[in-house]
Structure formats: C-alpha cells, structure tokens
N, C-alpha and C. Protein backbone atom coordinates (compact mmCIF):
# COMPACT_ATOMS: atom_id res chain seq x y z
N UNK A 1 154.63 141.88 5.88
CA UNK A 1 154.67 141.08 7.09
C UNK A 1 153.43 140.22 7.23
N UNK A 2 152.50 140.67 6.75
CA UNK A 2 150.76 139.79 6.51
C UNK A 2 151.68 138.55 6.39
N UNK A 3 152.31 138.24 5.34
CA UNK A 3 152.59 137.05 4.57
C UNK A 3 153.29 135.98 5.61
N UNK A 4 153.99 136.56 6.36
CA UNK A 4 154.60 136.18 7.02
C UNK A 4 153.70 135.63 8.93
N UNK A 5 152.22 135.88 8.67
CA UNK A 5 151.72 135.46 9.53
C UNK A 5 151.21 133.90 9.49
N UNK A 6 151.27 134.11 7.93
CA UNK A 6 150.90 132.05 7.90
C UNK A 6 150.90 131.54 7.56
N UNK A 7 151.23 130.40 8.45
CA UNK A 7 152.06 129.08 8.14
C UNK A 7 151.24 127.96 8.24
N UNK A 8 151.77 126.97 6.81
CA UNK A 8 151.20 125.85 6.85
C UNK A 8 151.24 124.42 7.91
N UNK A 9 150.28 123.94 7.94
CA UNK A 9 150.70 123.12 9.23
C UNK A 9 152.04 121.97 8.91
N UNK A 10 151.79 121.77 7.27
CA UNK A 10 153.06 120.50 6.95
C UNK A 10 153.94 121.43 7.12
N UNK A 11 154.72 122.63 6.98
CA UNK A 11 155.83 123.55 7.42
C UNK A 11 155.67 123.40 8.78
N UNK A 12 154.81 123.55 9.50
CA UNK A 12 154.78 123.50 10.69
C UNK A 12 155.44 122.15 11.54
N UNK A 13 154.95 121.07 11.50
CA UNK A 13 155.15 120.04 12.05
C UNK A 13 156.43 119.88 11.12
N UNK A 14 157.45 119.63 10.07
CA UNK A 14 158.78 119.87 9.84
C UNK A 14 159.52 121.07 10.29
N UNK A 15 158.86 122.00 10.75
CA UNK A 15 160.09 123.26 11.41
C UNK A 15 160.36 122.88 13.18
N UNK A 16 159.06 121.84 13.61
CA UNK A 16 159.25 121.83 15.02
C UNK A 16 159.48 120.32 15.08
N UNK A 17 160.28 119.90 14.37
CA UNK A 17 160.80 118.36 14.01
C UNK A 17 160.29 117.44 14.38
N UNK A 18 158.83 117.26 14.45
CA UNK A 18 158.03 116.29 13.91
C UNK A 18 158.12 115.33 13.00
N UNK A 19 158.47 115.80 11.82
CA UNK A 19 158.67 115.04 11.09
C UNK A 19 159.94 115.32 10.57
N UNK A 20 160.70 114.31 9.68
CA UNK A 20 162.01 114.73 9.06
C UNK A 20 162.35 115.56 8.31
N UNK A 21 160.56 115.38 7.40
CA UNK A 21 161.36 116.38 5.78
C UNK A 21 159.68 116.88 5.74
N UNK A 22 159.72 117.90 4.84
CA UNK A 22 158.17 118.49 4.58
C UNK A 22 157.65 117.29 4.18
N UNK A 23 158.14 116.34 2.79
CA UNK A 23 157.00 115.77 2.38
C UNK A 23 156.86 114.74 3.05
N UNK A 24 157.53 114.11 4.00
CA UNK A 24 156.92 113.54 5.02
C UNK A 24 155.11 113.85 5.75
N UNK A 25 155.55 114.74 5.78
CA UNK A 25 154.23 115.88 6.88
C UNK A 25 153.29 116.03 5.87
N UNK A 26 153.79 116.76 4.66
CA UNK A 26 152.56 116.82 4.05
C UNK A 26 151.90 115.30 3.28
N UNK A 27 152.81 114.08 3.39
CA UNK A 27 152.52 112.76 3.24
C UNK A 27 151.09 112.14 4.32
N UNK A 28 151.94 112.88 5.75
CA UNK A 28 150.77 112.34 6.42
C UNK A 28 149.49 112.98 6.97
N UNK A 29 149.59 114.14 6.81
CA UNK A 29 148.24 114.95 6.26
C UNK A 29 147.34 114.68 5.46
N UNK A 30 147.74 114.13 4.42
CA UNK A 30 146.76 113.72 3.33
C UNK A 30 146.37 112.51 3.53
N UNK A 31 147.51 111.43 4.31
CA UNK A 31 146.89 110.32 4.77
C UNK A 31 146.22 110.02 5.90
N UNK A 32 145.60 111.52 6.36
CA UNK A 32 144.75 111.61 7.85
C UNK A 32 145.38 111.12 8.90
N UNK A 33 146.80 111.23 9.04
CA UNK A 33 147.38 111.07 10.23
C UNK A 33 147.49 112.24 11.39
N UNK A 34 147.16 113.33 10.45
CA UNK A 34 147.21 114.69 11.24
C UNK A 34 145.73 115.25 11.29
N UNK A 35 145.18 115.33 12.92
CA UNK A 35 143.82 115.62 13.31
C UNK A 35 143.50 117.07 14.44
N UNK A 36 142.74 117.69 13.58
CA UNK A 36 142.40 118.52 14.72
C UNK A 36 140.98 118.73 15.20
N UNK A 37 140.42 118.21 15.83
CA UNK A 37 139.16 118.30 17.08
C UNK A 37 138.97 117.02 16.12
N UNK A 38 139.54 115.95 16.08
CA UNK A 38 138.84 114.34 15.34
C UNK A 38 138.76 114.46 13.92
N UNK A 39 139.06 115.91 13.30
CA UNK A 39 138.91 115.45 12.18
C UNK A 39 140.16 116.19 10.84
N UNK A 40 140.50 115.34 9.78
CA UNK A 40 141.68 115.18 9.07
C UNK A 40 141.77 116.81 8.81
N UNK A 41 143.01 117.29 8.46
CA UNK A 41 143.42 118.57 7.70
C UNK A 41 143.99 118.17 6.71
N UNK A 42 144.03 119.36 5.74
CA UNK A 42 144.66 119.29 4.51
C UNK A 42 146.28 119.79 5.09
N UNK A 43 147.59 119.63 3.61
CA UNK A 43 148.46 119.85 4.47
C UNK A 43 148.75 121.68 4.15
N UNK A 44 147.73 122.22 3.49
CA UNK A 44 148.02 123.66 3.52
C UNK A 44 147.07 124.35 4.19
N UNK A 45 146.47 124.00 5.23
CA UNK A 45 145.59 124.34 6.59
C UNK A 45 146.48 125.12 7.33
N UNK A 46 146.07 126.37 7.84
CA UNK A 46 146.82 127.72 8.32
C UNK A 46 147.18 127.26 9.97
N UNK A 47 147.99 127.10 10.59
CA UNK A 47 147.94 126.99 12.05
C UNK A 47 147.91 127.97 12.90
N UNK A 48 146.78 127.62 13.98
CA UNK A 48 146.69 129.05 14.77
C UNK A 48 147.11 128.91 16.27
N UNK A 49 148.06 130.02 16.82
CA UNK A 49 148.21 129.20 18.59
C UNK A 49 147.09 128.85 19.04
N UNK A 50 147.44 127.84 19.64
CA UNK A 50 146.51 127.52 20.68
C UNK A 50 145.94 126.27 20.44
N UNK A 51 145.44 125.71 18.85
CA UNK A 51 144.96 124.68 19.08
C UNK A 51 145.62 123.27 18.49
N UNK A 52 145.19 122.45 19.54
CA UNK A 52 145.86 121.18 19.81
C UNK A 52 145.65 120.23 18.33
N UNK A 53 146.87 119.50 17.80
CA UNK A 53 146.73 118.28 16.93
C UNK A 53 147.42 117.26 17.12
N UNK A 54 146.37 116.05 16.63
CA UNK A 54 146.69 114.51 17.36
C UNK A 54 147.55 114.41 15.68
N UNK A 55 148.66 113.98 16.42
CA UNK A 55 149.68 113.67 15.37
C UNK A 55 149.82 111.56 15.38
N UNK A 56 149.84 111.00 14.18
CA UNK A 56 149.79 109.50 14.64
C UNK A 56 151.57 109.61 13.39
N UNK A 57 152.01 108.80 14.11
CA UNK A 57 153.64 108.90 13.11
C UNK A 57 154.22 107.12 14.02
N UNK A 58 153.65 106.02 13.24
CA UNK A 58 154.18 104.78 13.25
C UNK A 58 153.13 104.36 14.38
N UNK A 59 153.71 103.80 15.39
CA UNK A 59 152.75 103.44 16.63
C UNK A 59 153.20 104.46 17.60
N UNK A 60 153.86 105.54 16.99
CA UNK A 60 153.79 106.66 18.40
C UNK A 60 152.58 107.78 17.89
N UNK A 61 151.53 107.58 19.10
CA UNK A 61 150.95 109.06 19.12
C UNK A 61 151.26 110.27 20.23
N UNK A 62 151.36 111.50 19.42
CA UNK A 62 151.73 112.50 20.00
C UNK A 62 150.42 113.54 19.82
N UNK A 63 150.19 114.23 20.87
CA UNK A 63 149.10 115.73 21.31
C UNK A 63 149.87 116.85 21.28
N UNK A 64 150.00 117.98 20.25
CA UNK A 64 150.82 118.92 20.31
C UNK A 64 149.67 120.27 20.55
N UNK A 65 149.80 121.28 21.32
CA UNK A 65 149.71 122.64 21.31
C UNK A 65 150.56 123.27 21.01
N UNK A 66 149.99 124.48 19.82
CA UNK A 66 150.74 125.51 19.45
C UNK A 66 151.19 126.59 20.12
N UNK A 67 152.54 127.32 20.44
CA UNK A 67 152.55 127.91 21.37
C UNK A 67 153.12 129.15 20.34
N UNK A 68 153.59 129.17 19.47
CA UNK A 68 154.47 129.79 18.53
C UNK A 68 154.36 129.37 17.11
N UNK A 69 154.98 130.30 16.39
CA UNK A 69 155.11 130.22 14.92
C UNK A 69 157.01 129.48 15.09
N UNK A 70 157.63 128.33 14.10
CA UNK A 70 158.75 128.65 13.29
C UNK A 70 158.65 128.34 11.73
N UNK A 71 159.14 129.15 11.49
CA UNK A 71 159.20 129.73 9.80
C UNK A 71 160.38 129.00 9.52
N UNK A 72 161.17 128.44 10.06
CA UNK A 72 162.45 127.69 9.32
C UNK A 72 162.81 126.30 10.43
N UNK A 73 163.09 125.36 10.28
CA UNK A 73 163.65 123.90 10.77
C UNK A 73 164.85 124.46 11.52
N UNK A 74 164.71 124.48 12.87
CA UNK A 74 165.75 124.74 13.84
C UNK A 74 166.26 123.43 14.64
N UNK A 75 167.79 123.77 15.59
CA UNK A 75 167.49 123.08 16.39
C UNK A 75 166.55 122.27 17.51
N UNK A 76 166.59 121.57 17.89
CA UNK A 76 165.43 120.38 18.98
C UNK A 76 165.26 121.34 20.16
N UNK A 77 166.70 122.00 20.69
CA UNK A 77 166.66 122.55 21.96
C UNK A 77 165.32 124.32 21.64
N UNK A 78 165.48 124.76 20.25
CA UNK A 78 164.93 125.68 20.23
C UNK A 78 163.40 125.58 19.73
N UNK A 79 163.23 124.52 18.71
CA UNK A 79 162.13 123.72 18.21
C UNK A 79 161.08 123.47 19.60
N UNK A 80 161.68 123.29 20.85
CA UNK A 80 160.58 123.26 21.89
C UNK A 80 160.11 124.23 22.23
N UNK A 81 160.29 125.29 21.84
CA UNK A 81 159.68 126.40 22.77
C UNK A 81 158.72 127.04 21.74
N UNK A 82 158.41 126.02 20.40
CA UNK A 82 157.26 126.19 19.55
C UNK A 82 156.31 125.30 20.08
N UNK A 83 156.22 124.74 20.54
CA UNK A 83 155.05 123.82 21.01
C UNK A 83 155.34 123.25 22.47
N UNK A 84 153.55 122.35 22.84
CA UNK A 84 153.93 122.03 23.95
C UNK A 84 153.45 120.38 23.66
N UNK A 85 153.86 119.62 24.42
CA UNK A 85 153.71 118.28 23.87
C UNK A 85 152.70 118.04 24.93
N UNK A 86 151.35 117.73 25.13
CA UNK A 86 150.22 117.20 26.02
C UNK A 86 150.15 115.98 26.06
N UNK A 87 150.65 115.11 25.68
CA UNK A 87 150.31 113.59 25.24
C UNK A 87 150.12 112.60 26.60
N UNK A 88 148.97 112.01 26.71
CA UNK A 88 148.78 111.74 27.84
C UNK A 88 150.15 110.52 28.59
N UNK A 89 150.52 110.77 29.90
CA UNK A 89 151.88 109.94 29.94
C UNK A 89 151.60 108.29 30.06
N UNK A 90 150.21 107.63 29.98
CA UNK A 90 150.28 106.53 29.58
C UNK A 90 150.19 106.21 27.98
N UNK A 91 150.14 106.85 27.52
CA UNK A 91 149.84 106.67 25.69
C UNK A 91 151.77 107.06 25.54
N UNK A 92 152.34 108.01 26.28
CA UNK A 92 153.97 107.85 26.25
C UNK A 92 154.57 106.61 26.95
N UNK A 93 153.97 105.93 27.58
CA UNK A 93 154.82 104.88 28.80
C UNK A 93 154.15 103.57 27.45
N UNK A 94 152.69 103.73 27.04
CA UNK A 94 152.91 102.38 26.08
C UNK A 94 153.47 102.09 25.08
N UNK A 95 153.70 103.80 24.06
CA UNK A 95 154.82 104.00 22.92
C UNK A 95 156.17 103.02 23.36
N UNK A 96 156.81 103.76 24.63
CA UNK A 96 157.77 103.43 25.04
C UNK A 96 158.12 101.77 25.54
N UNK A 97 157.28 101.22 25.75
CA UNK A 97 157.23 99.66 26.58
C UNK A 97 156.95 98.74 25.40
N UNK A 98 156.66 99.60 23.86
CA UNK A 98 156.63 98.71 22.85
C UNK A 98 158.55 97.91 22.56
N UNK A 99 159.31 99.23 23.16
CA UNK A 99 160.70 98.72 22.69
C UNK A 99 161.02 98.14 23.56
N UNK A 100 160.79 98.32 24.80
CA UNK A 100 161.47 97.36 25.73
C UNK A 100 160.83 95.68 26.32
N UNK A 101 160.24 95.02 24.78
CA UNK A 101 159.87 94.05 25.35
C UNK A 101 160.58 92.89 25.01
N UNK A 102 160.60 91.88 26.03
CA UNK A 102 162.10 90.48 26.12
C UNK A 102 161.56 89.96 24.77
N UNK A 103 163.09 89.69 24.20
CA UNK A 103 163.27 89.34 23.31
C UNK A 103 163.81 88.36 23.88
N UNK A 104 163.40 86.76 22.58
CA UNK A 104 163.97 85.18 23.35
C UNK A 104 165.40 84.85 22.68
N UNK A 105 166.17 84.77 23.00
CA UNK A 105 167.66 84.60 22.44
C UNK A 105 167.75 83.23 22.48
N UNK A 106 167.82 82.56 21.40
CA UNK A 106 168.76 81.17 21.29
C UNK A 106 170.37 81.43 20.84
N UNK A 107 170.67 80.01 21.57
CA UNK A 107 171.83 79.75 20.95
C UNK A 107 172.70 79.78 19.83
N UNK A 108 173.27 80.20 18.87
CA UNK A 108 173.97 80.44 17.71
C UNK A 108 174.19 78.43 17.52
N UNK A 109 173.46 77.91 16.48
CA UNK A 109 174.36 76.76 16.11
C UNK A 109 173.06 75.66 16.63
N UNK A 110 172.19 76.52 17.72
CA UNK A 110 171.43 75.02 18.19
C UNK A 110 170.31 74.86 17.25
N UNK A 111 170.08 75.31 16.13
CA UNK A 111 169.20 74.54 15.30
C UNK A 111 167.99 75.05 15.30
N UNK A 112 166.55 74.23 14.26
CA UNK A 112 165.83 74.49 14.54
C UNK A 112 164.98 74.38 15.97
N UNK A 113 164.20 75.17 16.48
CA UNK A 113 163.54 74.28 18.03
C UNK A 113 162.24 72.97 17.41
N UNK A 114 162.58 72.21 18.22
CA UNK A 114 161.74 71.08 18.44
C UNK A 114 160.44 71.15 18.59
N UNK A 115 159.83 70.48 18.21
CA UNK A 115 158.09 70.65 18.99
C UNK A 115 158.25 70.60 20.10
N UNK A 116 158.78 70.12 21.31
CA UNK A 116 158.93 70.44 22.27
C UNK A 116 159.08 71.78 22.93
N UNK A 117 159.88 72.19 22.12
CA UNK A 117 160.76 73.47 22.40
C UNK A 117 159.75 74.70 22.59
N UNK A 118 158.76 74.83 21.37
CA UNK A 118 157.95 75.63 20.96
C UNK A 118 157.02 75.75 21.83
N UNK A 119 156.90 74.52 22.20
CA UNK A 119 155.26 74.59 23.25
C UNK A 119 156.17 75.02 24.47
N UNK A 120 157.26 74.70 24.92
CA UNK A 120 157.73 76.06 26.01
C UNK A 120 158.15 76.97 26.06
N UNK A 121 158.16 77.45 24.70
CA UNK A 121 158.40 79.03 24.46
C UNK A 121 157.17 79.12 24.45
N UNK A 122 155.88 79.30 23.53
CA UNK A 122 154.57 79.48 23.82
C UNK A 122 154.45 79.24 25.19
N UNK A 123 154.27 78.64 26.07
CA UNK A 123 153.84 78.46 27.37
C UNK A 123 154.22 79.95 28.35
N UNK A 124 155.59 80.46 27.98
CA UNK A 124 156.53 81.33 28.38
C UNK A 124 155.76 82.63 27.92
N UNK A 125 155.68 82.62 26.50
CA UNK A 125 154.91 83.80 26.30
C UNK A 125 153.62 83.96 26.53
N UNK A 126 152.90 82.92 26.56
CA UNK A 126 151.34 83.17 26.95
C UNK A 126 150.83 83.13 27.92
N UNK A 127 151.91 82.51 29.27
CA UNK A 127 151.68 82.21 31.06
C UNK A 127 150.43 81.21 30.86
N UNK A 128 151.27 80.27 31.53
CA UNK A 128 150.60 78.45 31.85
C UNK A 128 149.17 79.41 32.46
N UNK A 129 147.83 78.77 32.15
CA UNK A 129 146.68 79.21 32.59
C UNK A 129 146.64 77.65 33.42
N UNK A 130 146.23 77.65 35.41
CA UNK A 130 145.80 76.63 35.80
C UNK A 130 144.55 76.22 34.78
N UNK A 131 144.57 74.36 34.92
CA UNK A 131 143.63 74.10 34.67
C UNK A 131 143.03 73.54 33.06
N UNK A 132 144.11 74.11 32.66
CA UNK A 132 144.15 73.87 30.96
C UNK A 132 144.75 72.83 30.37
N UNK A 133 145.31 71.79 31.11
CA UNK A 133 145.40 70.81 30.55
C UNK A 133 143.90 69.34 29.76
N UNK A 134 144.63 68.83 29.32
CA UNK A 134 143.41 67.66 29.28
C UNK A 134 142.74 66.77 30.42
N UNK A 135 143.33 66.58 31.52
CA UNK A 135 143.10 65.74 32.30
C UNK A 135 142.09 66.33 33.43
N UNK A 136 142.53 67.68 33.77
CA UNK A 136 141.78 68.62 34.26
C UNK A 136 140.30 69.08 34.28
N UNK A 137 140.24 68.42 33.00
CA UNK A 137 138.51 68.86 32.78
C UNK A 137 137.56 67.46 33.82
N UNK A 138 137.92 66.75 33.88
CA UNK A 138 137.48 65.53 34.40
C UNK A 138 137.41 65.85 36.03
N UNK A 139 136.04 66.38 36.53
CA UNK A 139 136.68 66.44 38.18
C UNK A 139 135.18 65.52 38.14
C-alpha cells in the first residue's frame, strides 16, 4: 500500500482532467507551465494535499489545491472532489471575456474594404480619441 501513496503530479493533473492525456501534463511540466510556490516541477514530483499549483494551459490560468489523491482518470462530476480550483475570479472573468469579444462581420460578396472602410473599422476598434485630428492641433 506504501506504493500506492504516490502519485506523480503529470498522473495527477490527467486523473483530475486537467489535461487530456498524460503526455500532455508531463509536456507541460517540463515546459514550466506547472508551478509550485513560483517555481517549475519536474513531471515525476510526488504531490502532497494541501499544496497549491499555478497551472498555465493556453491563455487560461488555473490555481489548484490538492484535496485528494486519484490514481485513475475519472469522471468530471467525481474528478472535483480531488481538488479545489482557487483561481482568482478576475483571472476567470478575463480567460472568459477573451471568447466573447465582437467579432466584425462583412458581407459575403462585398469585396475587399476600401481605404475608407478600414480607417472606420480602425476608428471602431480603437474609439475616436477627441482632438486627434490634424486641424485640432492649431488652437
């Protein structure tokens, strides 16, 4: 049963579906995506309850505490009650506001845009600043 007390953290973060597949996990372990107190682990580093790792996986970061051991890739509904997710809820609200931002839809068929066109899409995306024209500087 010794043997059975420990577990690697790349098993770890694939049994509590973190990641998809082990070598995912142990991919980003070695590429210092996985941190504990600021600094990188290897991916056969023993995990112990209790302490917290900054997981980076694309532009989402996640803060996990250990609350439990799983020894095998379970369901999501049971996979939670191995960890607790701390992640502060604005670092979740900016993950999240990366997908929901307006996308500009043209027309099917209308072509390339014009120089015209561009400087009011730029204008649109960058918000008219008073004052920034040429004529403006002249008071």
């Amino acid at each position: 049963m010794a043997e059975k007390e420990k577990l690697r953290i790349d098993k770890y973060l694939w049994a509590i579906r973190v990641f998809k597949t082990r070598t995912l996990a142990t991919e980003a372990c070695k590429a210092g995506r996985v941190k504990l107190n600021g600094q990188n682990i290897k991916p056969s580093y023993e995990v112990k309850v209790g302490e917290v790792y900054h997981v980076s996986k694309g532009i989402e970061r996640k803060q996990i505490r250990v609350t439990g051991f799983s020894y095998n890739r379970t369901d999501a509904k049971t996979a939670v009650n191995f960890y607790e997710d701390i992640t502060p809820e604005e670092e979740t609200y900016r993950f999240k506001s990366a997908f929901h931002a307006p996308a500009l839809v043209r027309d099917r068929g209308a072509g390339r845009p014009t120089k015209r066109d561009r400087r009011e899409i730029d204008d649109l995306l960058e918000g008219e600043t008073p004052g920034s024209g040429f004529w403006d500087d002249e008071d």
